[in-house]
PDB file of N, CA and C in Angstrom:
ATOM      1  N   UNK A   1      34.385 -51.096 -31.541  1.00  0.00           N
ATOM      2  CA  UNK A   1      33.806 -49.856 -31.086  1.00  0.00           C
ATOM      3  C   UNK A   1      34.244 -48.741 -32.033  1.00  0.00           C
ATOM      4  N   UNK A   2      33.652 -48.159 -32.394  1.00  0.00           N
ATOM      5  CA  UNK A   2      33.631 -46.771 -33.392  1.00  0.00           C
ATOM      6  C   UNK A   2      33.471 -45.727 -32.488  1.00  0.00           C
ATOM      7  N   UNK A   3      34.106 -44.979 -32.994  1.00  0.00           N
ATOM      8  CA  UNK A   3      34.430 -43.265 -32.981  1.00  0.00           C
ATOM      9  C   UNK A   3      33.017 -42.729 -32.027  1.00  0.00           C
ATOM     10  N   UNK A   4      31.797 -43.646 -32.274  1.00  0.00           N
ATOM     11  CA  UNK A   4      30.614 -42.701 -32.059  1.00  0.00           C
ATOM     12  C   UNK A   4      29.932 -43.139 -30.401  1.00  0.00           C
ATOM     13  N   UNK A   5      30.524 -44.579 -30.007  1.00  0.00           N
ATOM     14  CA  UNK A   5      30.493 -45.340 -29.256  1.00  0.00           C
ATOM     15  C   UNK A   5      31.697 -44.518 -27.962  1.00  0.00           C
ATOM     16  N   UNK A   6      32.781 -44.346 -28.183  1.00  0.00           N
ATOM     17  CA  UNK A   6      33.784 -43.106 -27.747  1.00  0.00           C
ATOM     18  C   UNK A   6      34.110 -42.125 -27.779  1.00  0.00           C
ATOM     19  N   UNK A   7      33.102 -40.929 -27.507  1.00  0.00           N
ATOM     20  CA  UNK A   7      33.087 -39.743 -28.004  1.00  0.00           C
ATOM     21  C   UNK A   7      34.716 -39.282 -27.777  1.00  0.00           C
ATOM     22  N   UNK A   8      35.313 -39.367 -26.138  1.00  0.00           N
ATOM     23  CA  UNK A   8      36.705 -38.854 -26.457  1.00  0.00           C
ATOM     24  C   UNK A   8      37.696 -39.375 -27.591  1.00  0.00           C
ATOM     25  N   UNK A   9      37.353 -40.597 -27.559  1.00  0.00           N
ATOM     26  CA  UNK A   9      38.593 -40.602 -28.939  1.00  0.00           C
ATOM     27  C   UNK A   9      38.379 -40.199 -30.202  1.00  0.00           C
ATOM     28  N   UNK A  10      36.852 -39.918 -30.085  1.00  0.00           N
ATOM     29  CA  UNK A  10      36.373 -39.413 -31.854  1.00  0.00           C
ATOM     30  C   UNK A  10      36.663 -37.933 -31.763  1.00  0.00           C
ATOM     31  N   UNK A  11      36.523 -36.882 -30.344  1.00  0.00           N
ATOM     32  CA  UNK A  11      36.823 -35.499 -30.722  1.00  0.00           C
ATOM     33  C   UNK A  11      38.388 -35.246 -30.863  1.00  0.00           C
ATOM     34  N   UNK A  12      39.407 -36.325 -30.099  1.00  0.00           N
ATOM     35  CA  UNK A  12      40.596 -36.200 -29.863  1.00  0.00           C
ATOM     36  C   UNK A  12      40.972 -36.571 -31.373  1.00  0.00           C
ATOM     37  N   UNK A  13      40.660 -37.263 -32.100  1.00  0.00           N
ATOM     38  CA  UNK A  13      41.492 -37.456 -33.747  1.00  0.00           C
ATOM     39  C   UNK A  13      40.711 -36.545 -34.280  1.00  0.00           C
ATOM     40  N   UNK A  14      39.424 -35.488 -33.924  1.00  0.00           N
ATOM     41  CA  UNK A  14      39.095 -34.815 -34.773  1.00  0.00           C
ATOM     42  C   UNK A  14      40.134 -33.322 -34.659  1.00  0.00           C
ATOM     43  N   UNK A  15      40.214 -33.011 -33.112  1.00  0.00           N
ATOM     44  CA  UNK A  15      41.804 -32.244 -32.760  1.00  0.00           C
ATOM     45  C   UNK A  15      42.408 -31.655 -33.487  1.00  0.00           C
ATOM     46  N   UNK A  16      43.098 -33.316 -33.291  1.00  0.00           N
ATOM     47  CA  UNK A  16      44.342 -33.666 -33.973  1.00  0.00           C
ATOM     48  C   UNK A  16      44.502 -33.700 -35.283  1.00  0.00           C
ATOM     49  N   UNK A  17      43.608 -34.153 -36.230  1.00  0.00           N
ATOM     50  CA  UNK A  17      43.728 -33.589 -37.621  1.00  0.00           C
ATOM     51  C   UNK A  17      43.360 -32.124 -37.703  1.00  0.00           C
ATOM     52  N   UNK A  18      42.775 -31.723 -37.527  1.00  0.00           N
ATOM     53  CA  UNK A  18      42.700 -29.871 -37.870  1.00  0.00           C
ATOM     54  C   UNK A  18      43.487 -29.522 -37.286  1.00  0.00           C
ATOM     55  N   UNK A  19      44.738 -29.661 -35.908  1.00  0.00           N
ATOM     56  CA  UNK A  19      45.745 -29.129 -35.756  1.00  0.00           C
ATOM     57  C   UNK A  19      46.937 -29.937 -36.142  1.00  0.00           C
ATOM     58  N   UNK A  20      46.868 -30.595 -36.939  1.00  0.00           N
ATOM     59  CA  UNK A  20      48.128 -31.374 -37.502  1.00  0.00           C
ATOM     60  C   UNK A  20      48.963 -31.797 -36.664  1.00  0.00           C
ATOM     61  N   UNK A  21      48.636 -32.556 -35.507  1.00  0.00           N
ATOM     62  CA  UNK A  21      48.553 -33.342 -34.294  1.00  0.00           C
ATOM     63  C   UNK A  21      48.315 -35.097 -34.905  1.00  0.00           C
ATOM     64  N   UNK A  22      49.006 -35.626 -33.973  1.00  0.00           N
ATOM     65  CA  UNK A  22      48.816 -37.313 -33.864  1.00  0.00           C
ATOM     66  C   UNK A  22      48.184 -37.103 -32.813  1.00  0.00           C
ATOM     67  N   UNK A  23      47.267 -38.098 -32.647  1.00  0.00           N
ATOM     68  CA  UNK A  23      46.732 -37.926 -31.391  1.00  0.00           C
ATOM     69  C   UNK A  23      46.935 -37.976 -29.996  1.00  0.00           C
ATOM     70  N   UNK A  24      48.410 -39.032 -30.459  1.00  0.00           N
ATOM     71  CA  UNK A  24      48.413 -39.424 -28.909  1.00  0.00           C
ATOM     72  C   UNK A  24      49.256 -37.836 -28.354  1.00  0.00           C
ATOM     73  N   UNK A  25      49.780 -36.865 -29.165  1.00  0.00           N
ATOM     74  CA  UNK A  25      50.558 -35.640 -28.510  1.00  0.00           C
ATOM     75  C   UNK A  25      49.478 -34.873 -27.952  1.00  0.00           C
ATOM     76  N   UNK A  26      47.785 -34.895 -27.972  1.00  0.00           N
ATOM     77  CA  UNK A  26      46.882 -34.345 -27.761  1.00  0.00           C
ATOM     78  C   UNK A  26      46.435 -34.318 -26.230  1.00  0.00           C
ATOM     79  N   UNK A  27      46.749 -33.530 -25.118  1.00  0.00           N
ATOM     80  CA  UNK A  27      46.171 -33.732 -24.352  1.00  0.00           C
ATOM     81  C   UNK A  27      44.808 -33.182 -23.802  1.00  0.00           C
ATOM     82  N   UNK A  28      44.026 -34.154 -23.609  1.00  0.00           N
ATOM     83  CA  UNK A  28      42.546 -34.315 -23.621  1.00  0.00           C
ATOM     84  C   UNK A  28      42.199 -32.591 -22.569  1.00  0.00           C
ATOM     85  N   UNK A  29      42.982 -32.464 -21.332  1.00  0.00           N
ATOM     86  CA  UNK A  29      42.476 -31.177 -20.716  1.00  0.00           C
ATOM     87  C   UNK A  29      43.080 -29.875 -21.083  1.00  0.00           C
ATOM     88  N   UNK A  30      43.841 -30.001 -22.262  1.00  0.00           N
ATOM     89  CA  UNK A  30      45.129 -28.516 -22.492  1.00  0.00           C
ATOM     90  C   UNK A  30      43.988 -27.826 -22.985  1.00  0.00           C
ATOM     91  N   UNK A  31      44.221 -26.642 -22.969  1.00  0.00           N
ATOM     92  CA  UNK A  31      43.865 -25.499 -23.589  1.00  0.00           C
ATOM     93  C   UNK A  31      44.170 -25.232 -25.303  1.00  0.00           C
ATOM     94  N   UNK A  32      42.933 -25.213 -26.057  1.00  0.00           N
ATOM     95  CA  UNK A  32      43.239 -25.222 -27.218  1.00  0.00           C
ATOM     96  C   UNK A  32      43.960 -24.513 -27.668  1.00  0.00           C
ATOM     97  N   UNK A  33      43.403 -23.020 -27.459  1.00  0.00           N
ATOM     98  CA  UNK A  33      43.848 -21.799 -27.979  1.00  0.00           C
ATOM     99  C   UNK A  33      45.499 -21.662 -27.357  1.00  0.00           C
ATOM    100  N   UNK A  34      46.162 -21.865 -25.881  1.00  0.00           N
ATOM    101  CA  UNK A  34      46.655 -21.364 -25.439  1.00  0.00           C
ATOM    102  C   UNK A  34      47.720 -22.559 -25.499  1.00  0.00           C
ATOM    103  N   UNK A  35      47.592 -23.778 -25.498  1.00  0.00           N
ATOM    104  CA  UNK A  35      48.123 -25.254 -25.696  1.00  0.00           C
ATOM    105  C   UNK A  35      49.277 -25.439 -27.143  1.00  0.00           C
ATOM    106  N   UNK A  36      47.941 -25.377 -27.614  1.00  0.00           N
ATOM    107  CA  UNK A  36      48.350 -25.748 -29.283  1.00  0.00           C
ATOM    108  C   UNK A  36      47.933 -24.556 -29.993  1.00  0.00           C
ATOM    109  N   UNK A  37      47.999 -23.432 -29.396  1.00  0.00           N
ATOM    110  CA  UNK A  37      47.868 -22.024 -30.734  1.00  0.00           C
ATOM    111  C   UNK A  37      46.521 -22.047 -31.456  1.00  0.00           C
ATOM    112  N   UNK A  38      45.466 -22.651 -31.349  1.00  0.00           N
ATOM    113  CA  UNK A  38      44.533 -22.976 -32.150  1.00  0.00           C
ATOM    114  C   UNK A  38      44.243 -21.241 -32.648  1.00  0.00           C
ATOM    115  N   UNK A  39      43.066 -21.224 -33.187  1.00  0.00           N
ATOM    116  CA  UNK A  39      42.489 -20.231 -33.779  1.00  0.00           C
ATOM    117  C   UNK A  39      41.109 -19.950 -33.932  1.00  0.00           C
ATOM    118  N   UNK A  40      39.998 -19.316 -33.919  1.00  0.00           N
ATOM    119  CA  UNK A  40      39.000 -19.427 -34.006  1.00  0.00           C
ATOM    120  C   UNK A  40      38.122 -20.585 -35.138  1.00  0.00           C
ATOM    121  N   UNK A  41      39.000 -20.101 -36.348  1.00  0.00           N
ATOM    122  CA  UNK A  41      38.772 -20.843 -38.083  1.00  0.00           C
ATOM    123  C   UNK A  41      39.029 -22.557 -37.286  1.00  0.00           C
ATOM    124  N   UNK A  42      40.410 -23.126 -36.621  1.00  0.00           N
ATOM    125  CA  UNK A  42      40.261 -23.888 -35.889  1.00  0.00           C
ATOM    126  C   UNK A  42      39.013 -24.624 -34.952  1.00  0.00           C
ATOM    127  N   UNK A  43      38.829 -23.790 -34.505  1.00  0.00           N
ATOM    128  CA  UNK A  43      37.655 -24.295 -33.378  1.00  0.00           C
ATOM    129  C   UNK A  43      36.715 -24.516 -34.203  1.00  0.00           C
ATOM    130  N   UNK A  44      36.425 -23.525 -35.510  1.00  0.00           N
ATOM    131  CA  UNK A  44      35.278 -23.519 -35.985  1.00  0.00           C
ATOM    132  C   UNK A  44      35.323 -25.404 -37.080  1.00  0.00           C
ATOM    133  N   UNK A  45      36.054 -24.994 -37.389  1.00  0.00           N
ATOM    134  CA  UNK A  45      36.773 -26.652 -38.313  1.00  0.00           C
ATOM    135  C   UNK A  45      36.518 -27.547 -37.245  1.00  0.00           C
ATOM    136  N   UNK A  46      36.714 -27.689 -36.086  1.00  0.00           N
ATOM    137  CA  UNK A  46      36.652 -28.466 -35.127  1.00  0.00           C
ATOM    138  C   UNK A  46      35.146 -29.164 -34.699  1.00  0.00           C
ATOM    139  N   UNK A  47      34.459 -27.973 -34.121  1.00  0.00           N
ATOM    140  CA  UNK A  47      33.062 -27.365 -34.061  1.00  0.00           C
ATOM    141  C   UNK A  47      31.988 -28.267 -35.369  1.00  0.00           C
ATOM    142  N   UNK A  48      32.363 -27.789 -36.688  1.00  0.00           N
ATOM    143  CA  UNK A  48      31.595 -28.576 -37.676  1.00  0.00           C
ATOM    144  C   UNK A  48      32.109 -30.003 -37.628  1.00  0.00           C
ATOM    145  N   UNK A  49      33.167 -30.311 -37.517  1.00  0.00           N
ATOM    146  CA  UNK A  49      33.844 -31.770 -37.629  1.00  0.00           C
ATOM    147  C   UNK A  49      32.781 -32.688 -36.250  1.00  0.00           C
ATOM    148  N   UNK A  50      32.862 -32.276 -35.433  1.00  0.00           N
ATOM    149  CA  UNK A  50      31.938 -33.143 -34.438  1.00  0.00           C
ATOM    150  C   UNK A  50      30.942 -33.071 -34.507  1.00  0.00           C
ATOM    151  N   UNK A  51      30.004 -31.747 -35.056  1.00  0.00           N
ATOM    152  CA  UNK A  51      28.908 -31.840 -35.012  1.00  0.00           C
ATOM    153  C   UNK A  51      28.068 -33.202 -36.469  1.00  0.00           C
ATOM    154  N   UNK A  52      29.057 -32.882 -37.415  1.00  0.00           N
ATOM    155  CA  UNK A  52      28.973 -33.904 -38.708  1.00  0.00           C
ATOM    156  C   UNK A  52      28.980 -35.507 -37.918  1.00  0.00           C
ATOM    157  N   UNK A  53      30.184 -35.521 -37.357  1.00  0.00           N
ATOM    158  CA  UNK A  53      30.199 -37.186 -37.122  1.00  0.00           C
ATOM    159  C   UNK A  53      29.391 -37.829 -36.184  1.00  0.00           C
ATOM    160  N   UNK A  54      28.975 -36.659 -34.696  1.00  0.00           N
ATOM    161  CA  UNK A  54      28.144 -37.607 -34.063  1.00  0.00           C
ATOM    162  C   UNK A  54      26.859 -36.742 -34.248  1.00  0.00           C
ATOM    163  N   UNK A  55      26.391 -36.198 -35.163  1.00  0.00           N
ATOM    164  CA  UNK A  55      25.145 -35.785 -35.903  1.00  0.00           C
ATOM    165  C   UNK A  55      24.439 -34.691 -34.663  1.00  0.00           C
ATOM    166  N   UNK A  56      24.923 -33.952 -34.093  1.00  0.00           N
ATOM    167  CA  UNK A  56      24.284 -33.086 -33.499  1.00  0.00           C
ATOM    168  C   UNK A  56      24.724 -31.753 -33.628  1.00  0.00           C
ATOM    169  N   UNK A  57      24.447 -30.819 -33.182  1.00  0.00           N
ATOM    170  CA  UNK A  57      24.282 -29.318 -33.394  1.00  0.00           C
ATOM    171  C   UNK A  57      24.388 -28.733 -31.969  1.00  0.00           C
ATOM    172  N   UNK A  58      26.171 -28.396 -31.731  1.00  0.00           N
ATOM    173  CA  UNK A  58      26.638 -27.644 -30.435  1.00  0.00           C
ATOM    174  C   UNK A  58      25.800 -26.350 -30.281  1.00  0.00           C
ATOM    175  N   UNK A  59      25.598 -26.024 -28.808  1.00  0.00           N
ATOM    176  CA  UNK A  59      24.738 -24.941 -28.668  1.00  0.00           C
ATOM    177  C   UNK A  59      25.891 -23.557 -28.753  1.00  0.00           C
ATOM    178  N   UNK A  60      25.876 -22.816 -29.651  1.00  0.00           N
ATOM    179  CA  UNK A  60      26.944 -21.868 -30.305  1.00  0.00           C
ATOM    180  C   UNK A  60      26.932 -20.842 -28.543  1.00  0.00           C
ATOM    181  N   UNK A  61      26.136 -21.003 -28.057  1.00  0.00           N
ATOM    182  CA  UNK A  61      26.436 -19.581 -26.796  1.00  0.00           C
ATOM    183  C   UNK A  61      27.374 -20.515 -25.735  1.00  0.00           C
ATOM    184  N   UNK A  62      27.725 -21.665 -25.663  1.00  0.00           N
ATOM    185  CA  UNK A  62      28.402 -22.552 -24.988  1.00  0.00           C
ATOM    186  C   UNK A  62      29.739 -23.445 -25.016  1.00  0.00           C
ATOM    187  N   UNK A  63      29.833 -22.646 -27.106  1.00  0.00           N
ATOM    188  CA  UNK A  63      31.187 -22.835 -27.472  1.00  0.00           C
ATOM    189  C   UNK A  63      32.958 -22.436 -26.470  1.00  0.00           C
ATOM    190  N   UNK A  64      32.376 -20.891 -26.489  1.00  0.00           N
ATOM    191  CA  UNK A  64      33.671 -20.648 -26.028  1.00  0.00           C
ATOM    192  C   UNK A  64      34.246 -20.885 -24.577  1.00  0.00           C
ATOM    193  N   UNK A  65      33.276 -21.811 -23.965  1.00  0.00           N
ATOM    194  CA  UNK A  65      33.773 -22.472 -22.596  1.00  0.00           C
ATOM    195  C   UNK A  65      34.501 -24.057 -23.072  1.00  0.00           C
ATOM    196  N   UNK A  66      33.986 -24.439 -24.415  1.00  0.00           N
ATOM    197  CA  UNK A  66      34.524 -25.489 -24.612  1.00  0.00           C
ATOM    198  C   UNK A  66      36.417 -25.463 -25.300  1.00  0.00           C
ATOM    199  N   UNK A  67      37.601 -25.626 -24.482  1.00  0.00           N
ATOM    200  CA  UNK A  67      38.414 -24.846 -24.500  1.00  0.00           C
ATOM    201  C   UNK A  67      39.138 -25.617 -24.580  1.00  0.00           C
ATOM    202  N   UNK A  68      38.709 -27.090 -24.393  1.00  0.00           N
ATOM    203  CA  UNK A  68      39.519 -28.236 -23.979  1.00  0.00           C
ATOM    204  C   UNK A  68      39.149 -29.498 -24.780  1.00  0.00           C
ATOM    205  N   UNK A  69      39.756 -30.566 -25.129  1.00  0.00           N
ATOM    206  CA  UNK A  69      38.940 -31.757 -25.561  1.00  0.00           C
ATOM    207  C   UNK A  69      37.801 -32.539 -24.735  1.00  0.00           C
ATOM    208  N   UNK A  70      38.142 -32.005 -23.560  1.00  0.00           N
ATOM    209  CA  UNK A  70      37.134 -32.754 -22.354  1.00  0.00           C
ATOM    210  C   UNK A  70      36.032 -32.070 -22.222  1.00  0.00           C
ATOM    211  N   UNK A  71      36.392 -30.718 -22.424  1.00  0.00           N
ATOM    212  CA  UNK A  71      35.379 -29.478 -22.190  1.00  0.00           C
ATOM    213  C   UNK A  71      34.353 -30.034 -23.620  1.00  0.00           C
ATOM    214  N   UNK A  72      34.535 -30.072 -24.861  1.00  0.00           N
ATOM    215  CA  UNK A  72      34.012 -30.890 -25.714  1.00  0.00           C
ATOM    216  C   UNK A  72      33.039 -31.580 -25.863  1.00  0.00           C
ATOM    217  N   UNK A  73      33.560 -32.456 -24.858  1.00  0.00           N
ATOM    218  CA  UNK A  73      32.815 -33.992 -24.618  1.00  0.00           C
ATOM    219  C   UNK A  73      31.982 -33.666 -23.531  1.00  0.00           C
ATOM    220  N   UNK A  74      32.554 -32.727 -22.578  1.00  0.00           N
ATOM    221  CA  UNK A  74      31.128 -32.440 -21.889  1.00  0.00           C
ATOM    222  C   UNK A  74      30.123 -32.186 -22.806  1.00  0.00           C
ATOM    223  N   UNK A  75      30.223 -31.231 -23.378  1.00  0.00           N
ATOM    224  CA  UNK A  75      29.100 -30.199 -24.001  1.00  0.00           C
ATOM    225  C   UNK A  75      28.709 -31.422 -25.242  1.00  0.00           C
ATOM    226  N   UNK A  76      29.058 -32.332 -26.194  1.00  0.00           N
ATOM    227  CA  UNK A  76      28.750 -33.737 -26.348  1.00  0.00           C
ATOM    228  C   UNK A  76      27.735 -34.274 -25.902  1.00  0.00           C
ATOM    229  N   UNK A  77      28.409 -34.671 -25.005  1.00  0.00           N
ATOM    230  CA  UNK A  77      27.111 -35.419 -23.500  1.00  0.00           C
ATOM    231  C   UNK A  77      26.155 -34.582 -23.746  1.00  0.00           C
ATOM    232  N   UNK A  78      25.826 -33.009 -23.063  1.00  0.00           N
ATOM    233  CA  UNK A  78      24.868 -32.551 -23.012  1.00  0.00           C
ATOM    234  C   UNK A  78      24.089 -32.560 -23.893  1.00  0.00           C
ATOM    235  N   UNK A  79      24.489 -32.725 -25.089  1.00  0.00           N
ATOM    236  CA  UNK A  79      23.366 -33.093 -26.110  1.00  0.00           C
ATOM    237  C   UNK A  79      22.391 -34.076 -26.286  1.00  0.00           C
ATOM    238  N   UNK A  80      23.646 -35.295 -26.031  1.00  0.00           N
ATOM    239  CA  UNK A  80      22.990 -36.837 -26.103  1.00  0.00           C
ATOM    240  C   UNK A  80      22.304 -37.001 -25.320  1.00  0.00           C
ATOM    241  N   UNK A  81      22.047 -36.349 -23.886  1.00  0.00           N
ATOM    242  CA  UNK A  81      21.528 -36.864 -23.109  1.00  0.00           C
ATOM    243  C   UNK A  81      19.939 -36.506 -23.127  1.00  0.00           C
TER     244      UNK A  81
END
């Protein structure tokens, strides 16, 4: 199974490399910004990193609810579906 087949484990190592995180220290419901310090440039690194690997295009007015790795994968889903 690949990354694309598991969306949580493909956004959780995507995270985790732009915050210089292993993954497993990543928890899937923390708060990015407030968790791990993220940053906008972050989110945004984040943001292009998922949209590249599972080939879709996040709806930008729905970003800043996505706050979480789960929150993510919701908004993920909503695409695929």
């Amino acid at each position: 199974m690949n990354d694309t087949d598991n969306p949580l484990s493909g956004v959780r190592a995507i995270v985790a490399e732009v915050l210089a995180l292993s993954p497993e220290e990543v928890d899937d419901t923390a708060d990015l910004f407030h968790h791990y310090e993220a940053d906008s440039l972050n989110l945004i690194e984040i943001v292009a990193q998922v949209e590249k690997q599972f080939r879709v295009v996040l709806p930008q007015k729905e970003l800043p609810q996505a706050r979480s790795i789960s929150a993510l994968c919701d908004l993920l889903a909503g695409q695929a579906a």
